[in-house]
N, C-alpha and C. Protein backbone atom coordinates (compact mmCIF):
# COMPACT_ATOMS: atom_id res chain seq x y z
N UNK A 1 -206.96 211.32 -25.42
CA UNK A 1 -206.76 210.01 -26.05
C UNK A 1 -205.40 209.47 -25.65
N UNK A 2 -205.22 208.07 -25.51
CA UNK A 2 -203.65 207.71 -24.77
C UNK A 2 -203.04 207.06 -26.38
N UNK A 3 -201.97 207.94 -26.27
CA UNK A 3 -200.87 207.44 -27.12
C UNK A 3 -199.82 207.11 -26.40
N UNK A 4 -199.46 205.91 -27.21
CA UNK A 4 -198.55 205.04 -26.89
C UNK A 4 -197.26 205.54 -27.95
N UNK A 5 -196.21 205.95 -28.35
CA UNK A 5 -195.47 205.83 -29.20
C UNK A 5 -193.81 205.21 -29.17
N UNK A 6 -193.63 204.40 -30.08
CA UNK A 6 -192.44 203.50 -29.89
C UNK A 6 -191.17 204.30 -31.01
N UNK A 7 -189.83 203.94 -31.04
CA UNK A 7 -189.07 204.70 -31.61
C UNK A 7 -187.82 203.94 -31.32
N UNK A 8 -186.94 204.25 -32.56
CA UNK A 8 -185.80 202.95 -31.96
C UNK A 8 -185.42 202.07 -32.94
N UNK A 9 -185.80 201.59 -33.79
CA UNK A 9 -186.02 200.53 -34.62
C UNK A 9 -185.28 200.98 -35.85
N UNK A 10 -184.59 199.92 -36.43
CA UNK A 10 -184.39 200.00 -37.85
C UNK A 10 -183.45 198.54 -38.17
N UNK A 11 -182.87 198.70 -39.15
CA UNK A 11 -181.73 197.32 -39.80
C UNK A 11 -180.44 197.46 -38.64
N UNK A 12 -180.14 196.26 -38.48
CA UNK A 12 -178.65 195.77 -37.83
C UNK A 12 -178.74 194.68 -38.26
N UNK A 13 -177.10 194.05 -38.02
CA UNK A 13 -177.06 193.25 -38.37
C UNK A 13 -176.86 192.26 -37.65
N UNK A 14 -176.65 190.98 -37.77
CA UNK A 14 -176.77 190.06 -36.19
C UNK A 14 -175.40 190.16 -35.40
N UNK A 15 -175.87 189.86 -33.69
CA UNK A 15 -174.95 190.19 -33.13
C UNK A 15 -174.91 191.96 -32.68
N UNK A 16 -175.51 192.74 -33.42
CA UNK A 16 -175.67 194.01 -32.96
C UNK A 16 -176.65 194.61 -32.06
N UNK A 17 -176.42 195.52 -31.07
CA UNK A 17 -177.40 195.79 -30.78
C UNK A 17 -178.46 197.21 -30.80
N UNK A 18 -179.42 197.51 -30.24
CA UNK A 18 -180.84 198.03 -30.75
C UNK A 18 -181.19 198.92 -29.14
N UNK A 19 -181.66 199.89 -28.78
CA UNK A 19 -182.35 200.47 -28.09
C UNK A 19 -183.90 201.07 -28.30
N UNK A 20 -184.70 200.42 -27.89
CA UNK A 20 -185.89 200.81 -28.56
C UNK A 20 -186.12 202.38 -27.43
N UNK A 21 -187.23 202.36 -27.81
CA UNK A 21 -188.16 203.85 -26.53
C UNK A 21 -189.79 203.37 -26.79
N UNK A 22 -190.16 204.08 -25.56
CA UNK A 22 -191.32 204.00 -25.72
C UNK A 22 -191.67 205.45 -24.61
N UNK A 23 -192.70 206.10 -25.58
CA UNK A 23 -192.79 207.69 -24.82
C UNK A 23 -194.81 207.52 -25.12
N UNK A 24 -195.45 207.96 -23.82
CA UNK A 24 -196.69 208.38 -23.65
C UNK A 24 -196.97 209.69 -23.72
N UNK A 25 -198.53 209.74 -23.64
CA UNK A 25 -199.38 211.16 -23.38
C UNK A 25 -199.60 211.07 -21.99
N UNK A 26 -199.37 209.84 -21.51
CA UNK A 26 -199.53 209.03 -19.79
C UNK A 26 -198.29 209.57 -19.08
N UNK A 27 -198.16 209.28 -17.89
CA UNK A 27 -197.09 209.63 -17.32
C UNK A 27 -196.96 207.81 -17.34
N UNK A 28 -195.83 207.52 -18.14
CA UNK A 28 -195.96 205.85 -17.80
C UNK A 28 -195.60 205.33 -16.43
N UNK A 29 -194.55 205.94 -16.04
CA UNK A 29 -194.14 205.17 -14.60
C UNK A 29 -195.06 204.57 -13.52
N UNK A 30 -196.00 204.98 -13.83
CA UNK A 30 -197.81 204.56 -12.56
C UNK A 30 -198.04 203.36 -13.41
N UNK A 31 -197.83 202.90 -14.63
CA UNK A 31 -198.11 201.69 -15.27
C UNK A 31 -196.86 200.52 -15.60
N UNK A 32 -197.48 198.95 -15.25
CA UNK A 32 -196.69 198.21 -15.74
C UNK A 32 -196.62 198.29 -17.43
N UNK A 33 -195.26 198.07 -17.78
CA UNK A 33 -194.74 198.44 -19.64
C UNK A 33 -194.77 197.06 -19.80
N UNK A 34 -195.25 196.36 -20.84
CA UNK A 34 -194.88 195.35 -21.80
C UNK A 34 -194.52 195.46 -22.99
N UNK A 35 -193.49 194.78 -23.67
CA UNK A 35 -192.87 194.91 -24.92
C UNK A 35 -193.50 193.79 -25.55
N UNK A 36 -193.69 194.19 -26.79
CA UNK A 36 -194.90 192.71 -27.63
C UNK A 36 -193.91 193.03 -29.60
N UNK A 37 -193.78 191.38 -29.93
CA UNK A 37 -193.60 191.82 -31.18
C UNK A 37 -194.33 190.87 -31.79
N UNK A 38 -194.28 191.63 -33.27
CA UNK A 38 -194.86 190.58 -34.29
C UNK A 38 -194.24 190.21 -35.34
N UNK A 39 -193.39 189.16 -35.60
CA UNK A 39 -192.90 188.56 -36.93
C UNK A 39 -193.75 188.87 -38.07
N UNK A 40 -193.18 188.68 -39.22
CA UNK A 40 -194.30 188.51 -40.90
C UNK A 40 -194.79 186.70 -40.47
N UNK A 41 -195.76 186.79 -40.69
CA UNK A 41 -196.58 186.01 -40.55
C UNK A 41 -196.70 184.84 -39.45
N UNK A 42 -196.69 185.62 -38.35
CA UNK A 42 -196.36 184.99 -37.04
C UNK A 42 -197.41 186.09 -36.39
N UNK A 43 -198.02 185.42 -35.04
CA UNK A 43 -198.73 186.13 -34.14
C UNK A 43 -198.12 187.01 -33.45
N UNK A 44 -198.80 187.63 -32.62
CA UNK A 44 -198.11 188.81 -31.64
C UNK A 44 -197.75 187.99 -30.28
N UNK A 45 -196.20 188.32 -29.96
CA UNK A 45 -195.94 187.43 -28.94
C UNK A 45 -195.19 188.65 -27.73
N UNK A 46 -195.79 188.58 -26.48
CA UNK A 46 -195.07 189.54 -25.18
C UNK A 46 -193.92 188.73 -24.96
N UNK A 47 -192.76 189.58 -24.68
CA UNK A 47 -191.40 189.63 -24.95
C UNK A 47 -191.20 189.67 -23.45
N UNK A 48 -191.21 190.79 -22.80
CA UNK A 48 -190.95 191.88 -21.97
C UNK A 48 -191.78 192.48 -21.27
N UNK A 49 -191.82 192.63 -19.64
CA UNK A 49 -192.72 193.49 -19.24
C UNK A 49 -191.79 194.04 -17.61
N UNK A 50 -192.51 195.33 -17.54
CA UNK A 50 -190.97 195.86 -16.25
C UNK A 50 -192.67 196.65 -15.54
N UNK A 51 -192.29 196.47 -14.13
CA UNK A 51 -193.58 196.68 -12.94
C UNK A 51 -193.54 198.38 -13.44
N UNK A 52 -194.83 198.74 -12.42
CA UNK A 52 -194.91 200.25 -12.28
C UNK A 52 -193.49 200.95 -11.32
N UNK A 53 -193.47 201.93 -11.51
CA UNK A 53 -192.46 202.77 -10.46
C UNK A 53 -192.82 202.78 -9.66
N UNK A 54 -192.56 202.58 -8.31
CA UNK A 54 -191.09 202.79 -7.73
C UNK A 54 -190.60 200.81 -8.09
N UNK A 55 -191.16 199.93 -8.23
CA UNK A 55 -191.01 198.42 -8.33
C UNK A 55 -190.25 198.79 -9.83
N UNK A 56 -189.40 197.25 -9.72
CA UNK A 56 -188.47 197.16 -10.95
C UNK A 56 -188.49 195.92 -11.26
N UNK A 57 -189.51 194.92 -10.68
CA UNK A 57 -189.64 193.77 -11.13
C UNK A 57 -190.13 193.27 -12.72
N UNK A 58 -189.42 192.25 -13.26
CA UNK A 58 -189.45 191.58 -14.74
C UNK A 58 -189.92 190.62 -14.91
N UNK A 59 -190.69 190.31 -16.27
CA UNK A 59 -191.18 188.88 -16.57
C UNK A 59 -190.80 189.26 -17.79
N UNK A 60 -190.21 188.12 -18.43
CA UNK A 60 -189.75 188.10 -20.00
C UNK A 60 -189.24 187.02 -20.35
N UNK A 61 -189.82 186.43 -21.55
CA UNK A 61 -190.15 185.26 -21.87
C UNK A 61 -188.31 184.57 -22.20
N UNK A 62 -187.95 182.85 -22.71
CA UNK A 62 -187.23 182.67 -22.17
C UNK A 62 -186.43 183.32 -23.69
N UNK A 63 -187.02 183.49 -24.82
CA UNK A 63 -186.25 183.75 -25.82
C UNK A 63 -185.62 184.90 -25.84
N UNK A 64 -185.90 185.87 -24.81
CA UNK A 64 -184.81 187.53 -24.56
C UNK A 64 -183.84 186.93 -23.41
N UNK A 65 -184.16 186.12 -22.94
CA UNK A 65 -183.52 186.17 -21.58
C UNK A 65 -182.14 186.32 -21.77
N UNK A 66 -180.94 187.15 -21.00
CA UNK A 66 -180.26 187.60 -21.29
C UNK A 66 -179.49 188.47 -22.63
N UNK A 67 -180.24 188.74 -22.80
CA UNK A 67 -179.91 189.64 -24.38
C UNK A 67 -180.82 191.17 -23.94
N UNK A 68 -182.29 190.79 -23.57
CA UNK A 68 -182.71 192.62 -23.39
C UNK A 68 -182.99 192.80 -22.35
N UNK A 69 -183.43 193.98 -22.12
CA UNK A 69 -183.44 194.38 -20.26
C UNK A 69 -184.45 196.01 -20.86
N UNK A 70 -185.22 195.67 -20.03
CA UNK A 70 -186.22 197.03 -20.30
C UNK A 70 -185.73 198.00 -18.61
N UNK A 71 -185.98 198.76 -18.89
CA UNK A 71 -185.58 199.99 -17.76
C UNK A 71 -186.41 201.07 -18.25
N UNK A 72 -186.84 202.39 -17.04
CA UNK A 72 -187.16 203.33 -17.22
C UNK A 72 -186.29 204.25 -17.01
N UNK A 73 -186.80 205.67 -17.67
CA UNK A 73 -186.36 207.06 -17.49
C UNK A 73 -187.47 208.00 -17.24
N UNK A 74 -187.56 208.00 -15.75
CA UNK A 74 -188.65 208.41 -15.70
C UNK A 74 -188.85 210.02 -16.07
N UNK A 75 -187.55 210.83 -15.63
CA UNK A 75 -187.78 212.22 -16.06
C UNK A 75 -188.11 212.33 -17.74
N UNK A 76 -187.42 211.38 -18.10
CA UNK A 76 -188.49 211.50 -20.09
C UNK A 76 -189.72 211.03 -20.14
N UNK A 77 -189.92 209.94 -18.78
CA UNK A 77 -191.15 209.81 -19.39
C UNK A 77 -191.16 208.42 -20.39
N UNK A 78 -190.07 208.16 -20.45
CA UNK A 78 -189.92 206.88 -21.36
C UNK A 78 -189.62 205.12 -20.92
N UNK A 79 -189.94 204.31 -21.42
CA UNK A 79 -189.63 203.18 -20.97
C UNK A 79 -188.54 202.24 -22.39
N UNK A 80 -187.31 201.95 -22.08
CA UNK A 80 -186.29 201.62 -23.24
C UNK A 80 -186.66 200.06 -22.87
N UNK A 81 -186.46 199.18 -24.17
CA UNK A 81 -185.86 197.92 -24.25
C UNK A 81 -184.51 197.93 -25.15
N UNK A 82 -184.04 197.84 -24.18
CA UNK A 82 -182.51 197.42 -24.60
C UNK A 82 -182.25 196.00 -25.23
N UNK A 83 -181.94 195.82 -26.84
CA UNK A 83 -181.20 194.89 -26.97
C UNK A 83 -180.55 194.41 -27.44
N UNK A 84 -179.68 193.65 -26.81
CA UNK A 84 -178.16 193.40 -27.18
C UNK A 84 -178.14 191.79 -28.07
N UNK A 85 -177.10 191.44 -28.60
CA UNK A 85 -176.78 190.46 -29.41
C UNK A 85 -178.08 189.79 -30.26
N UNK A 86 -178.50 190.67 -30.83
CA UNK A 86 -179.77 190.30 -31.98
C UNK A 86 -179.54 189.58 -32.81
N UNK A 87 -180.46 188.74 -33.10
CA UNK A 87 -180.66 187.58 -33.64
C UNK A 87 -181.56 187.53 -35.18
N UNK A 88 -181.33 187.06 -36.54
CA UNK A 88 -182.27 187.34 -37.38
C UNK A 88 -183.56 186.58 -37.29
N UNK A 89 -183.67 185.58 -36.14
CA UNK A 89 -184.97 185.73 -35.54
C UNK A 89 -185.81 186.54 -34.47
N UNK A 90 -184.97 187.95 -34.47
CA UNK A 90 -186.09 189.08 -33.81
C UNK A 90 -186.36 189.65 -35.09
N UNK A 91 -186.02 189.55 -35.72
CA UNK A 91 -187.00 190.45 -36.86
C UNK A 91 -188.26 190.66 -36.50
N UNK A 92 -189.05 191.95 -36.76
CA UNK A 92 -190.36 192.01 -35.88
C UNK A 92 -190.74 193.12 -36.13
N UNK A 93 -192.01 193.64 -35.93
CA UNK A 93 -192.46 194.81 -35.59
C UNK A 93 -192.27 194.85 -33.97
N UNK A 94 -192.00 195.95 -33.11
CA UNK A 94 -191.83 195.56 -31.83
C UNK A 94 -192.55 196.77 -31.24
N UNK A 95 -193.86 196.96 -30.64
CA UNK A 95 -194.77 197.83 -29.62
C UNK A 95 -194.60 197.48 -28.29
N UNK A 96 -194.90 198.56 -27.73
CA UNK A 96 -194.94 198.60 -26.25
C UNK A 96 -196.71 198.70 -25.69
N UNK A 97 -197.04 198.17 -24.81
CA UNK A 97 -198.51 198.27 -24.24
C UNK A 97 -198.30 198.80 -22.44
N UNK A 98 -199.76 199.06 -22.11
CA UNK A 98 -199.18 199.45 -20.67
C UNK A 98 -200.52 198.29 -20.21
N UNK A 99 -200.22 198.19 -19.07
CA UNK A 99 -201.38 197.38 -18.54
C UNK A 99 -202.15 198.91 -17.81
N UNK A 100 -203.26 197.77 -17.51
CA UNK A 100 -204.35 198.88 -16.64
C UNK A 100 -203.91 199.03 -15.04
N UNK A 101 -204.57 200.11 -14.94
CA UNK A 101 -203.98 201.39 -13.49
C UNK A 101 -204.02 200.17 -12.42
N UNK A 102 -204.99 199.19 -12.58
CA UNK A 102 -204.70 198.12 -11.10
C UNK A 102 -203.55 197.24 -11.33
N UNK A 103 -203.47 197.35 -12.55
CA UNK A 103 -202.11 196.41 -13.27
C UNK A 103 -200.68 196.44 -12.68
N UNK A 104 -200.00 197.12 -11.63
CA UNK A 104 -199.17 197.42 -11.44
C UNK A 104 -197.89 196.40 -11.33
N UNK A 105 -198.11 195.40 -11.24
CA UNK A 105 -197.20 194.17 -11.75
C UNK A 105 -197.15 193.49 -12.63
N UNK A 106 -196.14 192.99 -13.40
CA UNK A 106 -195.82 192.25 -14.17
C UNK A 106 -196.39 190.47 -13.84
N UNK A 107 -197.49 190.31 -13.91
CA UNK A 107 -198.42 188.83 -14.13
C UNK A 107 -198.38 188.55 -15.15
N UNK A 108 -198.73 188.98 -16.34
CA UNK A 108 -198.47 188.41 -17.81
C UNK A 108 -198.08 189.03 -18.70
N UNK A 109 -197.62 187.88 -19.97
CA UNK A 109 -197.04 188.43 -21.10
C UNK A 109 -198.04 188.19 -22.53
N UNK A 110 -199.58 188.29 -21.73
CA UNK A 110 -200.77 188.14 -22.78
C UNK A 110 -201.25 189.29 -23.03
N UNK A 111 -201.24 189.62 -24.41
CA UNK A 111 -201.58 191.01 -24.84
C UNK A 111 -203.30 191.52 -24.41
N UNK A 112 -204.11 190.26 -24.64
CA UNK A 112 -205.02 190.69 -23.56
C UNK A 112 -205.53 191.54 -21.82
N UNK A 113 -204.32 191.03 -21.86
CA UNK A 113 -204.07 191.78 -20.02
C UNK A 113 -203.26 192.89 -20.21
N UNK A 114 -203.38 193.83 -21.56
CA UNK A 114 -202.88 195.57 -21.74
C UNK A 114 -203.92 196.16 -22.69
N UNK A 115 -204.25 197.24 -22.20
CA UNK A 115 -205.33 198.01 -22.33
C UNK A 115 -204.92 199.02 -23.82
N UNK A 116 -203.65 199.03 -23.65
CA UNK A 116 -203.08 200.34 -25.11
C UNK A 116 -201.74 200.13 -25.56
N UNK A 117 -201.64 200.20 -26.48
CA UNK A 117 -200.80 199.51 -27.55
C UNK A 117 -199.86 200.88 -28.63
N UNK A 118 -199.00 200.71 -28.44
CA UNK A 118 -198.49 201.62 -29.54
C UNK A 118 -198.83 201.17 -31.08
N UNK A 119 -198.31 201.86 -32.37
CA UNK A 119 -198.37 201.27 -33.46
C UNK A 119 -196.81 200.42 -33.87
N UNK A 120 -195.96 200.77 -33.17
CA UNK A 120 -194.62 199.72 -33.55
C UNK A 120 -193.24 200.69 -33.87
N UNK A 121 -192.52 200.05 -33.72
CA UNK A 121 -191.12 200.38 -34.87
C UNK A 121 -191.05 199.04 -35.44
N UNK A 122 -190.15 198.78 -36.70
CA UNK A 122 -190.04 197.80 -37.32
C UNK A 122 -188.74 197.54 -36.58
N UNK A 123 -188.05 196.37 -36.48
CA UNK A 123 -186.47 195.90 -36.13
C UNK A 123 -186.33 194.58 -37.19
N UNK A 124 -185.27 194.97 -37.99
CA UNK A 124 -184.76 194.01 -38.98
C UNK A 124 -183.17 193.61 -38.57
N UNK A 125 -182.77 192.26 -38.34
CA UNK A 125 -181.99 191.83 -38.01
C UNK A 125 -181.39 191.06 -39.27
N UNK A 126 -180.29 191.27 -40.08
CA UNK A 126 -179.89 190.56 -41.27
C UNK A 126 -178.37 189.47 -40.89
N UNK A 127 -178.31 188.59 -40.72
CA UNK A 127 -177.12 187.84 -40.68
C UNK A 127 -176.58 187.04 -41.19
């Protein structure tokens, strides 16, 4: 069964910043990573997405732009979103998805076009 699991998350306050993780049962690096969050009573919106390995190409929408930066580690096995100067509009639940094995680039930030989904960390931003 593919688990997705996210880790990372908790209260800061604005202006601070957050390192999320995201660790598989997958070897993730063969898959493009997308980062997806969900506000309280707001839809699920893709944030973030970083290509398969050995590619390091990004698509991420314009509201991170310069504040997070996703990167891998591939000997963990993990894929981080880094982010810096948080805002108390990221408040969010924040999951990671992988796209499918032909998926290997970053084309979209529609949760439809990822096959598996973690269950979240929460990120609370208070300012």
């Amino acid at each position: 069964q593919v688990q997705l699991v996210e880790s990372g998350g908790g209260p800061v306050q604005s202006g601070e910043s957050l390192r999320l993780s995201c660790t598989s049962s997958l070897t993730l690096k063969y898959y493009a990573i997308g980062w997806f969050r969900q506000a309280p009573g707001k839809e699920s919106e893709g944030i973030y997405c970083i290509s398969s390995w050995p590619g390091s190409s990004t698509l991420y929408t314009d509201s991170v732009r310069g504040r997070f930066l996703a990167s891998r580690k591939n000997v963990k096995n993990t894929v981080f979103l880094h982010m810096n100067n948080l805002k108390s509009e990221d408040t969010a639940i924040y999951y990671c998805g992988k796209r499918p094995v032909d998926g290997k680039k970053c084309a979209s930030l529609t949760s439809r076009d990822y096959d598996y989904f973690g269950r979240g960390t929460q990120v609370t931003v208070s300012s």
